[in-house]
C-alpha atoms as a PDB file:
ATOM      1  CA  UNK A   1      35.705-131.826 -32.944  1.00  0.00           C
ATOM      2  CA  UNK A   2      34.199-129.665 -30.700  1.00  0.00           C
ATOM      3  CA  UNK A   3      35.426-125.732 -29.768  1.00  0.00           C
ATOM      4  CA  UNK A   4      36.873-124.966 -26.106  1.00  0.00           C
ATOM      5  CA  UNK A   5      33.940-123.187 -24.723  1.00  0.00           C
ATOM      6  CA  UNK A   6      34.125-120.365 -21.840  1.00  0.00           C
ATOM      7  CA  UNK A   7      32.066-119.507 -18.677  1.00  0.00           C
ATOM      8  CA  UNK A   8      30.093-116.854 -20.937  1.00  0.00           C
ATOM      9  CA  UNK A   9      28.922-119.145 -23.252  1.00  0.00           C
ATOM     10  CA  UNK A  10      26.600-120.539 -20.582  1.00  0.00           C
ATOM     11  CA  UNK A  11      25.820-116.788 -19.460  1.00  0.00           C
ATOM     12  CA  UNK A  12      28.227-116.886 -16.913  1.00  0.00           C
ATOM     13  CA  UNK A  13      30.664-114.752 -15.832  1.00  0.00           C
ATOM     14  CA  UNK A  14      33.556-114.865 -13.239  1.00  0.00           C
ATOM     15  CA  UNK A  15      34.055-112.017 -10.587  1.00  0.00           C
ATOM     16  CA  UNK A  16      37.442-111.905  -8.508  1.00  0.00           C
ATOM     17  CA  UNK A  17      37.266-109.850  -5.542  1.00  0.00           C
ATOM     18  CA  UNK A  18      40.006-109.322  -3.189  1.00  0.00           C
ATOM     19  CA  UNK A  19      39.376-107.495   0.563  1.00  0.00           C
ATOM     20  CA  UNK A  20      42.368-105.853   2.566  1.00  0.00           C
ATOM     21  CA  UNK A  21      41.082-103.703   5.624  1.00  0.00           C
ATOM     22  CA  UNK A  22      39.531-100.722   4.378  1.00  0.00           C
ATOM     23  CA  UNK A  23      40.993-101.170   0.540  1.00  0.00           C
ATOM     24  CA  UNK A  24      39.982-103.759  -1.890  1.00  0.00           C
ATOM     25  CA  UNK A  25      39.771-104.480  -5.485  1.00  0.00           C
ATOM     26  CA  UNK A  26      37.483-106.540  -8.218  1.00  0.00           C
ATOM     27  CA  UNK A  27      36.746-107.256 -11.712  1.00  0.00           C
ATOM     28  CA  UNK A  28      34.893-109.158 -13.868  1.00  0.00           C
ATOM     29  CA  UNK A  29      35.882-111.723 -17.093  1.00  0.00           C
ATOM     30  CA  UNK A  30      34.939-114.628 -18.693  1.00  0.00           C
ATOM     31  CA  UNK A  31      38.263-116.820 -18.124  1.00  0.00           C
ATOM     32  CA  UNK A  32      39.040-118.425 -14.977  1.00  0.00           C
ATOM     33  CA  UNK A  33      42.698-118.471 -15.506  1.00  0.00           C
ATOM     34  CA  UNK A  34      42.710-114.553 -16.022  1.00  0.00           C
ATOM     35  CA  UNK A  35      40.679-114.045 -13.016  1.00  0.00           C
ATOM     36  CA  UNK A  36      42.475-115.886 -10.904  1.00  0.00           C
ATOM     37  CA  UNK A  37      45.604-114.313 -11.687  1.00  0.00           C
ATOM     38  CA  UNK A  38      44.228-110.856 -11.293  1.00  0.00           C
ATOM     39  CA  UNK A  39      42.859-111.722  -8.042  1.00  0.00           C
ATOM     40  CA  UNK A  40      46.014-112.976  -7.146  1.00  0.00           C
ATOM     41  CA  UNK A  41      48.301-109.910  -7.978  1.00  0.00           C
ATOM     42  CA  UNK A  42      45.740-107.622  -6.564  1.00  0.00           C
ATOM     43  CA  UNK A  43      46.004-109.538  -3.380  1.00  0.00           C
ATOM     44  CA  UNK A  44      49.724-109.376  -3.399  1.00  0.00           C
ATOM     45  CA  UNK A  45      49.820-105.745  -3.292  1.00  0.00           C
ATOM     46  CA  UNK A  46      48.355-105.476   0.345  1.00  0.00           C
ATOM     47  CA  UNK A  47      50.387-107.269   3.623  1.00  0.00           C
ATOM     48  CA  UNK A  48      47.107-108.697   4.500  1.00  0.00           C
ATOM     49  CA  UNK A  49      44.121-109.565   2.817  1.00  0.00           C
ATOM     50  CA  UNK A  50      41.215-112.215   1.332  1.00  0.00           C
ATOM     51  CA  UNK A  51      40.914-113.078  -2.177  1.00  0.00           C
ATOM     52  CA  UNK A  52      37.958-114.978  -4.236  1.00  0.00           C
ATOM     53  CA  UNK A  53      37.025-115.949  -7.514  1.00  0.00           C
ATOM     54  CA  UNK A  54      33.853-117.180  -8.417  1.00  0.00           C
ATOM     55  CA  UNK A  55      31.060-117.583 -10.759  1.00  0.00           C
ATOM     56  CA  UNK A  56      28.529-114.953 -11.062  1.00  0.00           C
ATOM     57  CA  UNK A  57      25.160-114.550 -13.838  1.00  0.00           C
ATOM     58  CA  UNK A  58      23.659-111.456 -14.357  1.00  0.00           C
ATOM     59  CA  UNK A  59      19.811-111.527 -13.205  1.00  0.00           C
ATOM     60  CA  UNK A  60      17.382-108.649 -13.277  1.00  0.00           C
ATOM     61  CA  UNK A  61      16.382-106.940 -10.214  1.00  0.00           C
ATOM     62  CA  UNK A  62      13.691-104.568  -9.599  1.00  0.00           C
ATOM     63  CA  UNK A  63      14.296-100.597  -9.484  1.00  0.00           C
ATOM     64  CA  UNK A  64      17.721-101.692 -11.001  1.00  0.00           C
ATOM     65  CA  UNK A  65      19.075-102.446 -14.101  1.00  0.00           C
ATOM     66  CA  UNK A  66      20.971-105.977 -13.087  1.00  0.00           C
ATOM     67  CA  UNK A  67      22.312-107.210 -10.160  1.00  0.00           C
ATOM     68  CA  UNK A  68      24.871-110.456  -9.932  1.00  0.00           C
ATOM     69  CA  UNK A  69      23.386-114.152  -8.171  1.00  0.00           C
ATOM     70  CA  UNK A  70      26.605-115.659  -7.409  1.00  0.00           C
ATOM     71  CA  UNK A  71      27.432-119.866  -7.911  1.00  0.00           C
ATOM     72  CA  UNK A  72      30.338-121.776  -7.034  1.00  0.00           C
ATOM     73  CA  UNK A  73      33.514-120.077  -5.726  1.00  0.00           C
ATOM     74  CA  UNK A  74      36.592-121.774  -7.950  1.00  0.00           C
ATOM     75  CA  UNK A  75      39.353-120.262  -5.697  1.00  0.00           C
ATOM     76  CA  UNK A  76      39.786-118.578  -2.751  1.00  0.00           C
ATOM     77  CA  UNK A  77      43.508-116.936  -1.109  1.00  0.00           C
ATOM     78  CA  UNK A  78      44.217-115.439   2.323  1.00  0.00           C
ATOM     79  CA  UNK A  79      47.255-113.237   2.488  1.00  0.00           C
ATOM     80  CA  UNK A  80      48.643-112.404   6.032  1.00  0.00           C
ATOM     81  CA  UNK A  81      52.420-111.095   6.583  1.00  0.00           C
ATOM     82  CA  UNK A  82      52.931-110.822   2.950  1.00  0.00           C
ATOM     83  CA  UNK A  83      52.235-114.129   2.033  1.00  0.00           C
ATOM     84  CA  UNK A  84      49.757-115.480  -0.080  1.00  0.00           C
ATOM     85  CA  UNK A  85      47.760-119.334   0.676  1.00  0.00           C
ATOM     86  CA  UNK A  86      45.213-120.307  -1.960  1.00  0.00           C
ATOM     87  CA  UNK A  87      42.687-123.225  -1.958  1.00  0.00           C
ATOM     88  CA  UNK A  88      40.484-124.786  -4.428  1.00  0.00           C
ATOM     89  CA  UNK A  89      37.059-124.167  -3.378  1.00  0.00           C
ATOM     90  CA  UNK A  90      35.401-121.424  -0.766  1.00  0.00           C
ATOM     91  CA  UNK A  91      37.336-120.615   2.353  1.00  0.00           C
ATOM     92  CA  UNK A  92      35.873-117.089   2.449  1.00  0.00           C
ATOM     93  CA  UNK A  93      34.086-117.326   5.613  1.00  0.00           C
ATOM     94  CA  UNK A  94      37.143-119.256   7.294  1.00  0.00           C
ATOM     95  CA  UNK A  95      39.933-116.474   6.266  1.00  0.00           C
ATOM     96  CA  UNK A  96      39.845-112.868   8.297  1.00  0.00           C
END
């Protein structure tokens, strides 16, 4: 039987960032359950807002140490009014 394996184990990572106005908030794990749920009660501390999670690998850059390419977006929320709408996949660009 094989061991449950994690987005790091095939040098990934996963990044949540969430976006309200001028404020914001982001982090970086290797479990896309945590993620999501930080992304998610970041988001519900602002009235309106964006949210993502996605995966990320850390590739070198030059004149810096590392810089992130992102991949596939696993979740993305839109909070307006105090209320919070998620979808599978990336709505980023559709959500103000």
């Amino acid at each position: 039987m094989s061991s449950p394996t994690s987005a790091q184990d095939d040098g990934l990572f996963v990044v949540w960032e969430v976006e309200a106005g001028d404020c914001g908030a982001s982090g970086v794990i290797n479990d896309e359950a945590v993620a999501e749920k930080a992304m998610l009660d970041a988001l519900a501390a602002f009235r309106h807002g964006r949210g993502r999670v996605r995966y990320a690998r850390l590739a070198p850059v030059p004149r810096a140490v590392y810089d992130y390419r992102y991949g596939t977006t696993l979740i993305t929320a839109h909070r307006a009014d105090g209320v919070t709408v998620s979808v599978a996949g990336d709505a980023w660009e559709d959500t103000p």
